[in-house]
Structures are given as C-alpha cells and as structure tokens.
N, C-alpha and C. Protein backbone atom coordinates (compact mmCIF):
# COMPACT_ATOMS: atom_id res chain seq x y z
N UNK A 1 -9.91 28.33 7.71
CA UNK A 1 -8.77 27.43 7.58
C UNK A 1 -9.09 26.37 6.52
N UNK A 2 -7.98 25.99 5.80
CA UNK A 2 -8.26 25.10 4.74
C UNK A 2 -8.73 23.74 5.38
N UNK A 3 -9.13 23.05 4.21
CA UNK A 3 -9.85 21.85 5.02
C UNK A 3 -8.36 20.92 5.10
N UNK A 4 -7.82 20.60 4.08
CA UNK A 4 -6.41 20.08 3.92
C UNK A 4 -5.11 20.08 4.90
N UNK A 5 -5.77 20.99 5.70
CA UNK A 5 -4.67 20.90 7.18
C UNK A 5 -5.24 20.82 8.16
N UNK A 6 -4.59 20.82 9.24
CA UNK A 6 -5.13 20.54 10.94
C UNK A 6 -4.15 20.68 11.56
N UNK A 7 -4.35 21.91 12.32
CA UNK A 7 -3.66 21.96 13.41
C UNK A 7 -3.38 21.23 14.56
N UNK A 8 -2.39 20.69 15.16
CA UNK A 8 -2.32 19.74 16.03
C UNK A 8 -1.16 20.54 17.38
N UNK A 9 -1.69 20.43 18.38
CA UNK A 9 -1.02 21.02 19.78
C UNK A 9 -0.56 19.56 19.97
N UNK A 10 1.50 19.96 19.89
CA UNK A 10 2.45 18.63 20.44
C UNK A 10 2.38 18.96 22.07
N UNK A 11 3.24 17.96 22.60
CA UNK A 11 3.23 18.12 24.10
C UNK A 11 3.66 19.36 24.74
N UNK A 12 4.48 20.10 24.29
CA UNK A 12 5.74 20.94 24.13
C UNK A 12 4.74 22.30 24.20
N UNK A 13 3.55 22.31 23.85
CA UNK A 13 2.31 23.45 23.73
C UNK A 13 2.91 24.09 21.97
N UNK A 14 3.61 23.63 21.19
CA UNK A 14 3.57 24.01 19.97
C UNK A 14 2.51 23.80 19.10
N UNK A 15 1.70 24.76 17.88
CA UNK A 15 1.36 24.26 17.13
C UNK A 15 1.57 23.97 15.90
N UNK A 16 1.21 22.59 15.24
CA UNK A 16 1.54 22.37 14.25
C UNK A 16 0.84 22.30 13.10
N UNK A 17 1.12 22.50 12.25
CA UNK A 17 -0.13 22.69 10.98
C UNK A 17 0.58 21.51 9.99
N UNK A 18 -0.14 20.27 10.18
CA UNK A 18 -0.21 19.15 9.12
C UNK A 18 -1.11 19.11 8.12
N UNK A 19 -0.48 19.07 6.89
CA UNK A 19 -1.21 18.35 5.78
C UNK A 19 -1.64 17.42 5.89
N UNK A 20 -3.08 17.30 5.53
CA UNK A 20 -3.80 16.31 5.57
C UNK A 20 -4.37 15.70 4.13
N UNK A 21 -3.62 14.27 3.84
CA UNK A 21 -2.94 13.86 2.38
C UNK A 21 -3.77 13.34 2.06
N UNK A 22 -4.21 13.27 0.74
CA UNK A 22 -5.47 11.96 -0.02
C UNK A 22 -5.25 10.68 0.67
N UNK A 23 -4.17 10.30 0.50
CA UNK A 23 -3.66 8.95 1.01
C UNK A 23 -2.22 8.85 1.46
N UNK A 24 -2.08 7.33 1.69
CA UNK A 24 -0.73 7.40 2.13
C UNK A 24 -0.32 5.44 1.27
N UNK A 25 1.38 5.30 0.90
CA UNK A 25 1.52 4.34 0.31
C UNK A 25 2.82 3.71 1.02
N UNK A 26 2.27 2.45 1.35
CA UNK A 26 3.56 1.71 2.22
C UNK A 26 3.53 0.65 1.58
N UNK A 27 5.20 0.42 1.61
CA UNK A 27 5.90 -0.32 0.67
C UNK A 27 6.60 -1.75 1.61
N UNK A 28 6.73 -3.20 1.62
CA UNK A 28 6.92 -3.49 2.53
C UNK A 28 8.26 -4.00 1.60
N UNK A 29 9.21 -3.36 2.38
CA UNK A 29 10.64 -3.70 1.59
C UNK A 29 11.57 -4.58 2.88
N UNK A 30 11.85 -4.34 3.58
CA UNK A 30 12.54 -4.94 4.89
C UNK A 30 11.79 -6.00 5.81
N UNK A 31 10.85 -6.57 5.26
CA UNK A 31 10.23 -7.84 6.53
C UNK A 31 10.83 -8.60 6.39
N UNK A 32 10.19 -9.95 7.24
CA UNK A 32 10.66 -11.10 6.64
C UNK A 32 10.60 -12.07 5.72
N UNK A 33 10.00 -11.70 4.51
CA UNK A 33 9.79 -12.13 3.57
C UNK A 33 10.31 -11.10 2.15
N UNK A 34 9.34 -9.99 2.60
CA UNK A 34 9.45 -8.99 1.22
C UNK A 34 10.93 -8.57 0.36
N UNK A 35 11.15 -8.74 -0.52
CA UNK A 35 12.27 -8.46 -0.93
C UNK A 35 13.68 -9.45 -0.45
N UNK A 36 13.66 -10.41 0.30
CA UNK A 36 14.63 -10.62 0.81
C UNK A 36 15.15 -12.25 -0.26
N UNK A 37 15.73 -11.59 -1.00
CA UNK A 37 16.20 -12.43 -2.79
C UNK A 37 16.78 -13.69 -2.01
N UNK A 38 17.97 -13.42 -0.57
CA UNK A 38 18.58 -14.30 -0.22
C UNK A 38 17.47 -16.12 0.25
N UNK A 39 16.19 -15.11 0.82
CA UNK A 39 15.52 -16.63 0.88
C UNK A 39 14.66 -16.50 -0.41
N UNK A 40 14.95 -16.58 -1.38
CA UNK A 40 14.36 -16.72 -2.63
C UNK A 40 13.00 -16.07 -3.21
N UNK A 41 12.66 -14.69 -2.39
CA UNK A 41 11.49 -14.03 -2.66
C UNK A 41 12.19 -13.16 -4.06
N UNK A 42 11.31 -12.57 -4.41
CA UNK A 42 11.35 -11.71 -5.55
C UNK A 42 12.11 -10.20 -4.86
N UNK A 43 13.19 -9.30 -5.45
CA UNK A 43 13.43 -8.18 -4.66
C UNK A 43 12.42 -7.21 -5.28
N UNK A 44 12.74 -6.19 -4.40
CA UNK A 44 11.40 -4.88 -4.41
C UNK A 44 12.06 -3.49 -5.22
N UNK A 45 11.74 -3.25 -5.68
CA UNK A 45 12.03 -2.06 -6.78
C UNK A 45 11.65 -0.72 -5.37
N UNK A 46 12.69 -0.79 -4.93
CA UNK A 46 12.90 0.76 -3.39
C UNK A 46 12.76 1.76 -4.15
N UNK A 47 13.84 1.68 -4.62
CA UNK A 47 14.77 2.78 -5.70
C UNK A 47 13.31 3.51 -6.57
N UNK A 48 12.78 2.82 -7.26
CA UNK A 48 12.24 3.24 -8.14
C UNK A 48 10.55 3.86 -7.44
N UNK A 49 10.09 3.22 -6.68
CA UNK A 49 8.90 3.78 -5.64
C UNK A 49 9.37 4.87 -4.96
N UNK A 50 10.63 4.90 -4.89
CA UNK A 50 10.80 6.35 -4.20
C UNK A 50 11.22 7.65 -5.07
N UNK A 51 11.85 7.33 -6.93
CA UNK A 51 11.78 8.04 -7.95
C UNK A 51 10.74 8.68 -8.35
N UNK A 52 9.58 7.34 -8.72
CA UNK A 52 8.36 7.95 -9.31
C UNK A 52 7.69 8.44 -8.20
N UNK A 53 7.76 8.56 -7.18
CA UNK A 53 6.72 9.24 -6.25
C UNK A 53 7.39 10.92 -6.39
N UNK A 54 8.77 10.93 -6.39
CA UNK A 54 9.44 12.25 -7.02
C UNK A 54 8.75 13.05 -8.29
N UNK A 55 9.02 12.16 -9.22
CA UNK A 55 9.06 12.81 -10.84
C UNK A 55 7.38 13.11 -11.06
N UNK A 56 7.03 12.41 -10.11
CA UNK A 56 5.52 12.54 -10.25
C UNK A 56 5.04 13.39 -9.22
N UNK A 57 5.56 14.17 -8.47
CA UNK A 57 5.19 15.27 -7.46
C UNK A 57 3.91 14.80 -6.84
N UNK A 58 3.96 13.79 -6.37
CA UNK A 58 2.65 13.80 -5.49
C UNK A 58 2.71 13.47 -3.97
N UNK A 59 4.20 14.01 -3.74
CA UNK A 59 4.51 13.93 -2.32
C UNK A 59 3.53 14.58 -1.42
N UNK A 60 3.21 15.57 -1.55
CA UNK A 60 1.93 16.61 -0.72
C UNK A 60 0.45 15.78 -0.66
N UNK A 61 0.55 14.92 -1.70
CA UNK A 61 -0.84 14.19 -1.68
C UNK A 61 -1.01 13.12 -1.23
N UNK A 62 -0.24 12.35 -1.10
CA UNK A 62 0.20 11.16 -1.13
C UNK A 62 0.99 10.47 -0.15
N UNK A 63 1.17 10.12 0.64
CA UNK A 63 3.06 9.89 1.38
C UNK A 63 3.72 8.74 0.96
N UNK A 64 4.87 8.73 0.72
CA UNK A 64 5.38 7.40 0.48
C UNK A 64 6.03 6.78 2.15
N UNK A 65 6.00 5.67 2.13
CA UNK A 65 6.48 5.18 3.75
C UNK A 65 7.15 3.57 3.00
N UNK A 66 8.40 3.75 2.99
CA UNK A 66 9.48 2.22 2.56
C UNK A 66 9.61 1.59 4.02
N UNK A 67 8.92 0.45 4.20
CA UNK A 67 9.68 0.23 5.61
C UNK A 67 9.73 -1.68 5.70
N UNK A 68 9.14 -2.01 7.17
CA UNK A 68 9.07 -3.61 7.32
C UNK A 68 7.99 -3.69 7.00
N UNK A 69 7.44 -5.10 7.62
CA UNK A 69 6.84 -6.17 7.38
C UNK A 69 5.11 -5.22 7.97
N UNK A 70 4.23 -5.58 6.97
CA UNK A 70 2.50 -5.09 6.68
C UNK A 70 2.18 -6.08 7.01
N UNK A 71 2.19 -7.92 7.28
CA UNK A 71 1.25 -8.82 7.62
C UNK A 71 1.21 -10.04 6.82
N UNK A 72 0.56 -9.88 5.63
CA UNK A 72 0.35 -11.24 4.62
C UNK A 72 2.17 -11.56 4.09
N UNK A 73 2.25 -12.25 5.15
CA UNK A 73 3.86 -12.22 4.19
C UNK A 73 4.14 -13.22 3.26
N UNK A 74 2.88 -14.23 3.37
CA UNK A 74 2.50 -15.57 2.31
C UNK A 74 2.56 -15.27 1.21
N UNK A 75 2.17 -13.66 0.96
CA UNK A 75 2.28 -13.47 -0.41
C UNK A 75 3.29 -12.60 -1.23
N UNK A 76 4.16 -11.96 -0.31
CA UNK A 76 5.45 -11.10 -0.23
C UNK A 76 5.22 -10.31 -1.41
N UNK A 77 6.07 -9.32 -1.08
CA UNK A 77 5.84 -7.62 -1.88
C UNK A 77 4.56 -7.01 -1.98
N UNK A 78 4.17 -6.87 -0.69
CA UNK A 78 3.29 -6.22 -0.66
C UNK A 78 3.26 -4.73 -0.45
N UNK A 79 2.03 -4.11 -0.70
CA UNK A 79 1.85 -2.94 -0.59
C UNK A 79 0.56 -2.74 -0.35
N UNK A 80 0.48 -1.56 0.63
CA UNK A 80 -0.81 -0.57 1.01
C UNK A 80 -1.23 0.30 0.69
N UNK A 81 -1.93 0.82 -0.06
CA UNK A 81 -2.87 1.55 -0.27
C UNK A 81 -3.31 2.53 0.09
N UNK A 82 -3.42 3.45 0.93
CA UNK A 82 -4.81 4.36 2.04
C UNK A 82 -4.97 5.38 1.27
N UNK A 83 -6.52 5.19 0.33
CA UNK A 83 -6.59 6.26 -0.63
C UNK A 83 -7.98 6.87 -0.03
N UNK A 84 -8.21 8.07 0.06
CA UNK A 84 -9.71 8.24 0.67
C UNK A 84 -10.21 7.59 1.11
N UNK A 85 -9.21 6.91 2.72
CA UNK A 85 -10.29 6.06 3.58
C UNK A 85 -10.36 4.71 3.39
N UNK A 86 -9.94 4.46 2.28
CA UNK A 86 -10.10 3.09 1.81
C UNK A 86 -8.83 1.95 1.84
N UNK A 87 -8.78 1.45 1.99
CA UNK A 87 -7.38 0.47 1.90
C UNK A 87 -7.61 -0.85 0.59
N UNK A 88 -6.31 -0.46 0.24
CA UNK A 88 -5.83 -1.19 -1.52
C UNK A 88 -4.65 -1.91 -1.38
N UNK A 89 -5.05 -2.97 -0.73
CA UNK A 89 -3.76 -3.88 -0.73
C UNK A 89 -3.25 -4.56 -2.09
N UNK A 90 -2.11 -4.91 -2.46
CA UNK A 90 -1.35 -5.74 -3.61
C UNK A 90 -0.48 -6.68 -3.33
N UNK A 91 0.00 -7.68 -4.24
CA UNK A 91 0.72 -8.58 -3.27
C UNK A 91 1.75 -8.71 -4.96
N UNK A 92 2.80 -9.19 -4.62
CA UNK A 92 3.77 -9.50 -5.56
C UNK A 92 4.21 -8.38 -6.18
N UNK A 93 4.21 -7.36 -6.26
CA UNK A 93 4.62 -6.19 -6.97
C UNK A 93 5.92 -6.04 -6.84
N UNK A 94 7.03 -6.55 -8.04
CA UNK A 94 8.27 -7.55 -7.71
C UNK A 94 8.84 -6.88 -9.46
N UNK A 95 8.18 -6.00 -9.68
CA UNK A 95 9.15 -5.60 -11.33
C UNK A 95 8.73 -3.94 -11.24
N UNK A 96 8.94 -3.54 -12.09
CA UNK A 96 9.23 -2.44 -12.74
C UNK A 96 8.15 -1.70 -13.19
N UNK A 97 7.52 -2.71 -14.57
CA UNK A 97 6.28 -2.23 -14.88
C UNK A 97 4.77 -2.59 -13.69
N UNK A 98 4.95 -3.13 -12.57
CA UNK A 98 3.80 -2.87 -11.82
C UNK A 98 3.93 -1.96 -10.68
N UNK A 99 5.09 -1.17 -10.65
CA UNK A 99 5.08 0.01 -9.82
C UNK A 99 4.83 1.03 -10.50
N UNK A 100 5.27 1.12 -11.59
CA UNK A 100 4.70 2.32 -12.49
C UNK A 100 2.85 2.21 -12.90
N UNK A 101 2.38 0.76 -12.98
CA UNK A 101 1.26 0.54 -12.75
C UNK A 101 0.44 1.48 -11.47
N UNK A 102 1.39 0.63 -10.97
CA UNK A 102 0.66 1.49 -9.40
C UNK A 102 0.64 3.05 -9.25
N UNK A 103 1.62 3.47 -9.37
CA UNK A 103 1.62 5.14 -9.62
C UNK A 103 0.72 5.40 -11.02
N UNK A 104 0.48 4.76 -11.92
CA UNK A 104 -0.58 5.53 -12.96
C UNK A 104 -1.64 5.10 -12.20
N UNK A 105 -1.63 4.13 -11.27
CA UNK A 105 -3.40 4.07 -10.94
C UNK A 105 -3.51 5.11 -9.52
N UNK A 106 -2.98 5.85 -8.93
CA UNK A 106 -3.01 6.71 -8.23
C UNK A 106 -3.14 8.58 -8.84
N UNK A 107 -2.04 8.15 -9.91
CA UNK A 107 -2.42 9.46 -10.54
C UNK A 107 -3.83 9.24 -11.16
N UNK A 108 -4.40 8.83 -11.55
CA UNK A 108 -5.64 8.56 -12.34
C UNK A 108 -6.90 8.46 -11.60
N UNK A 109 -6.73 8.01 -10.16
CA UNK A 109 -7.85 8.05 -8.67
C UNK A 109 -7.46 9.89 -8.48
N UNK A 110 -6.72 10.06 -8.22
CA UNK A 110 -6.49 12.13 -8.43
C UNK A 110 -7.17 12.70 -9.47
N UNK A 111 -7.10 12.08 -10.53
CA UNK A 111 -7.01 12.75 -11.48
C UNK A 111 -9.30 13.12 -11.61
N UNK A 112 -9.41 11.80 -11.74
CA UNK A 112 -10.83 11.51 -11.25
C UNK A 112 -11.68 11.85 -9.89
N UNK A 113 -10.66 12.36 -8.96
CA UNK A 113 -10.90 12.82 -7.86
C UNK A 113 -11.73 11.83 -7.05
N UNK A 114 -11.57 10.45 -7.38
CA UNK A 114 -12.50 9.36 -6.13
C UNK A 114 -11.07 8.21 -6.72
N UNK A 115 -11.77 7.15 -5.52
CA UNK A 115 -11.56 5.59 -5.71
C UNK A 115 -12.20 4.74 -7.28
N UNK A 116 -10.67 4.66 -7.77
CA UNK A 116 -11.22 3.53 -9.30
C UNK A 116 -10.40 2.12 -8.63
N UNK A 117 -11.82 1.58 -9.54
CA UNK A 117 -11.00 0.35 -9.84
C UNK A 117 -9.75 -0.59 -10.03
N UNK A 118 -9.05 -0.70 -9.75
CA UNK A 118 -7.84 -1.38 -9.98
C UNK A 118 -7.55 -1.83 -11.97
N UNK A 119 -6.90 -1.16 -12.53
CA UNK A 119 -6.41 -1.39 -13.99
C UNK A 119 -5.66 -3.15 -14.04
N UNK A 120 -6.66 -2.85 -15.07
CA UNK A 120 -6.03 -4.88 -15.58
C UNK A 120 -5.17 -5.42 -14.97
N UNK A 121 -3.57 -4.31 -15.54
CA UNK A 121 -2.49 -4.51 -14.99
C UNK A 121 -2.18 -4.74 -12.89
N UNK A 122 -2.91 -4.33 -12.71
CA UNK A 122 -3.17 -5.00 -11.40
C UNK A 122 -3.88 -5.53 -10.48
N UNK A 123 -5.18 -5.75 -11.09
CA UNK A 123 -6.53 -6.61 -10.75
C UNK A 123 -6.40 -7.82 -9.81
N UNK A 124 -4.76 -8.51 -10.95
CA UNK A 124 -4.56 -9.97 -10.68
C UNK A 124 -3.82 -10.08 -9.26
N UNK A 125 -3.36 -8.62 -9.07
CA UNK A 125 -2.38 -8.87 -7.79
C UNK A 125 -3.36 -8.33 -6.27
N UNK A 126 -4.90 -7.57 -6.40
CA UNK A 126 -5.50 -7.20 -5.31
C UNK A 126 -5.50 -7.83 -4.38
N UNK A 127 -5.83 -7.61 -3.29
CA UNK A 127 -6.57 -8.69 -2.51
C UNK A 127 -6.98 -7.73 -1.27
N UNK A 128 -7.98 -8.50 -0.28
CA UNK A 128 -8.44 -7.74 0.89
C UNK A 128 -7.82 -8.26 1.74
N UNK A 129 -7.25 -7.57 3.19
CA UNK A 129 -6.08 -8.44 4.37
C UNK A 129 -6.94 -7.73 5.10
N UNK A 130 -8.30 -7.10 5.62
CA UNK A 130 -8.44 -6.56 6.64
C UNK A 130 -10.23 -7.23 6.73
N UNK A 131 -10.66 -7.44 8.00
CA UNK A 131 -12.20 -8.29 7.70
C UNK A 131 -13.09 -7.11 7.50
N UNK A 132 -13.22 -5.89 7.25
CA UNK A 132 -14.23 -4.79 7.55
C UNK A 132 -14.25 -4.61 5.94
N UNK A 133 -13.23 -5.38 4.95
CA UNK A 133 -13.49 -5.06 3.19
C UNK A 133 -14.47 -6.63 2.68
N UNK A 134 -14.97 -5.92 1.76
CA UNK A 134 -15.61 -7.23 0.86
C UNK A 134 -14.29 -8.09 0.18
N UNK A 135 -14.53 -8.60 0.20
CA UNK A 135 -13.29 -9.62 -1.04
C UNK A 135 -13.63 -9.54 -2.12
N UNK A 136 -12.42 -9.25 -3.14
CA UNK A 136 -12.90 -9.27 -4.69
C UNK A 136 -12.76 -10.02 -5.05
N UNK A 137 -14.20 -10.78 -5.80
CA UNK A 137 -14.77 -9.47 -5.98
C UNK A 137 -16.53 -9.47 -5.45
N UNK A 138 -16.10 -9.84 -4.71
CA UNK A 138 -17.12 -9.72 -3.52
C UNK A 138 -18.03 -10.88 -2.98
N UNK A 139 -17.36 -12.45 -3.85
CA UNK A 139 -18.32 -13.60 -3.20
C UNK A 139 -17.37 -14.00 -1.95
N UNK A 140 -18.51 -14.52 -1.11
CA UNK A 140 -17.39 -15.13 0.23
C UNK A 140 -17.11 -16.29 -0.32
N UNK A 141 -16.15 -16.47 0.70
CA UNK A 141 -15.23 -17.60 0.72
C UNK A 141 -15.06 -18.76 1.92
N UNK A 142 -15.41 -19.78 1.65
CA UNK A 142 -15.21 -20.68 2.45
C UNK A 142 -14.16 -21.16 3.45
N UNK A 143 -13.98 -20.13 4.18
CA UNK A 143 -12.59 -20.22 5.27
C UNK A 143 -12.16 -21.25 6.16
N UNK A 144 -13.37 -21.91 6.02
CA UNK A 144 -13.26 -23.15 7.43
C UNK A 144 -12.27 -24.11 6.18
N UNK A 145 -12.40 -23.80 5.10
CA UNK A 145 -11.90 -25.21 4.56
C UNK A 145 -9.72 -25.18 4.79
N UNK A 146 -9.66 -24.03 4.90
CA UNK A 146 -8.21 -23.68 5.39
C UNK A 146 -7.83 -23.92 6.76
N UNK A 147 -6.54 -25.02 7.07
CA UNK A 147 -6.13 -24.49 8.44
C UNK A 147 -4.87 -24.14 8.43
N UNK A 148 -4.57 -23.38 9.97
CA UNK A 148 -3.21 -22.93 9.93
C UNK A 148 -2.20 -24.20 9.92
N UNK A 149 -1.28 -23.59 8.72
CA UNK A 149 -0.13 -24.40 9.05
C UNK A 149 1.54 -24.19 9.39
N UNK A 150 0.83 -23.65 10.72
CA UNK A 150 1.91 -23.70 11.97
C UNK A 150 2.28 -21.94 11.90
N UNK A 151 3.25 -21.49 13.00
CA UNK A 151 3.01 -20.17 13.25
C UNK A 151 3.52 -19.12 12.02
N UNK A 152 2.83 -18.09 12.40
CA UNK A 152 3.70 -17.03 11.18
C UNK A 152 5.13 -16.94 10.79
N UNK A 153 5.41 -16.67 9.15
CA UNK A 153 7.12 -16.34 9.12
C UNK A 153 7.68 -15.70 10.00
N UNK A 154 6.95 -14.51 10.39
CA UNK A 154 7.84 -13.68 11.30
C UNK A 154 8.16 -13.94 12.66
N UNK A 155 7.10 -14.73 13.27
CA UNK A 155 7.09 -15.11 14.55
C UNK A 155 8.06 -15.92 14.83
C-alpha cells in the first residue's frame, strides 16, 4: 500500500482510503477580526486563495480550509501553514501579491521536497503562535515585560 494513504475504518464498519497530504493551509477569513473591513481590519483575498490553490493543482497535496478565527487575532489575516509537520504561521496577508507569495513559497517547499525558509516577500509577516516553535529568529524574548490587556477580541 502506498505510503500516501491510510485506510481508516468509520463507525459504520466502512473503509476509507484517505490521502495523506504534504500539508494543509487555513485561511482565517470569518473571525472576529480577520477580514472584517466593517471594524476597520484589512479584507482577505477568499476568492483568490481558493483560485490559485485551483490553477495551481495542488489540491491532492495540500488542502485548502477558508474558515473562522486561528487565535492571534491582534494581528488579523492570518494564516496556517502545516507543511511536513511543521507549522508556518503569517499574519497580515491582506493583498494580492502576498497570497501569490504564499502559494510560490509552497510550490517551491514541493518543488525542493522539504521545509524552506520563508522568501523576503514574507519573512516580515512570520511569526511563531504555538510554545513547542523557536521564535524567529530564534532569540527569546522577554515576556514578563508584556501584560494582558484585558480579555480576548473574541471572548
């Protein structure tokens, strides 16, 4: 059996044979922050993350997932990453030319067959949201000097 699938027994005693994708890319278009122009965030290019993931056939490799709210909403338009295991968060990705950014830096992690670097064009927008990543670009950071101020947007 290929390594690329896995069979999975649903409740029902069916089996199912899933592709098992390089990665997967979630788009946070519907939270409470992302995209939402009316409270003055930047809107999210839907339309077009769900084109180039087309024209660029990398649906089988890849998944696209448009949905709510991923977490950092301080920094709105965000997006996830899950490329071999790894998680590639972005924050502001609010035009045109940094989604097509983003899809050349996915075709180009394929193309190379591992995890690259983040291209110029989106270096400035990385960041780490999960504690198990280094921070880029990899000195710590003095956290105590931040406090919360007051509960989350969404909450």
């Amino acid at each position: 059996m290929s390594q690329d699938r896995n069979v999975v027994v649903r409740p029902d005693g069916q089996l199912i044979n899933v592709v098992r994708r390089r990665g997967q890319l979630f788009v946070c278009a519907s939270g409470c922050c992302c995209g939402r122009v009316e409270d003055g965030f930047a809107a999210v290019p839907s339309e077009l993350y769900h084109t180039e993931w087309e024209r660029r056939r990398i649906r089988n490799v890849v998944h696209l997932t448009i949905g709510g709210c991923l977490g950092p909403c301080a920094l709105a338009n965000v997006v996830l990453l899950l490329f071999d295991g790894q998680a590639l968060w972005f924050h502001s990705i609010n035009s045109d030319s940094l989604v097509l950014a983003l899809y050349d830096h996915i075709e180009a992690m394929l193309e190379a067959d591992r995890r690259l670097p983040a291209p110029a064009a989106l270096a400035p927008y990385q960041f780490t949201a999960t504690a198990w990543q280094p921070r880029p670009p990899g000195q710590p950071v003095d956290d105590s000097q931040f406090e919360l101020s007051g509960p989350h947007p969404c909450h």
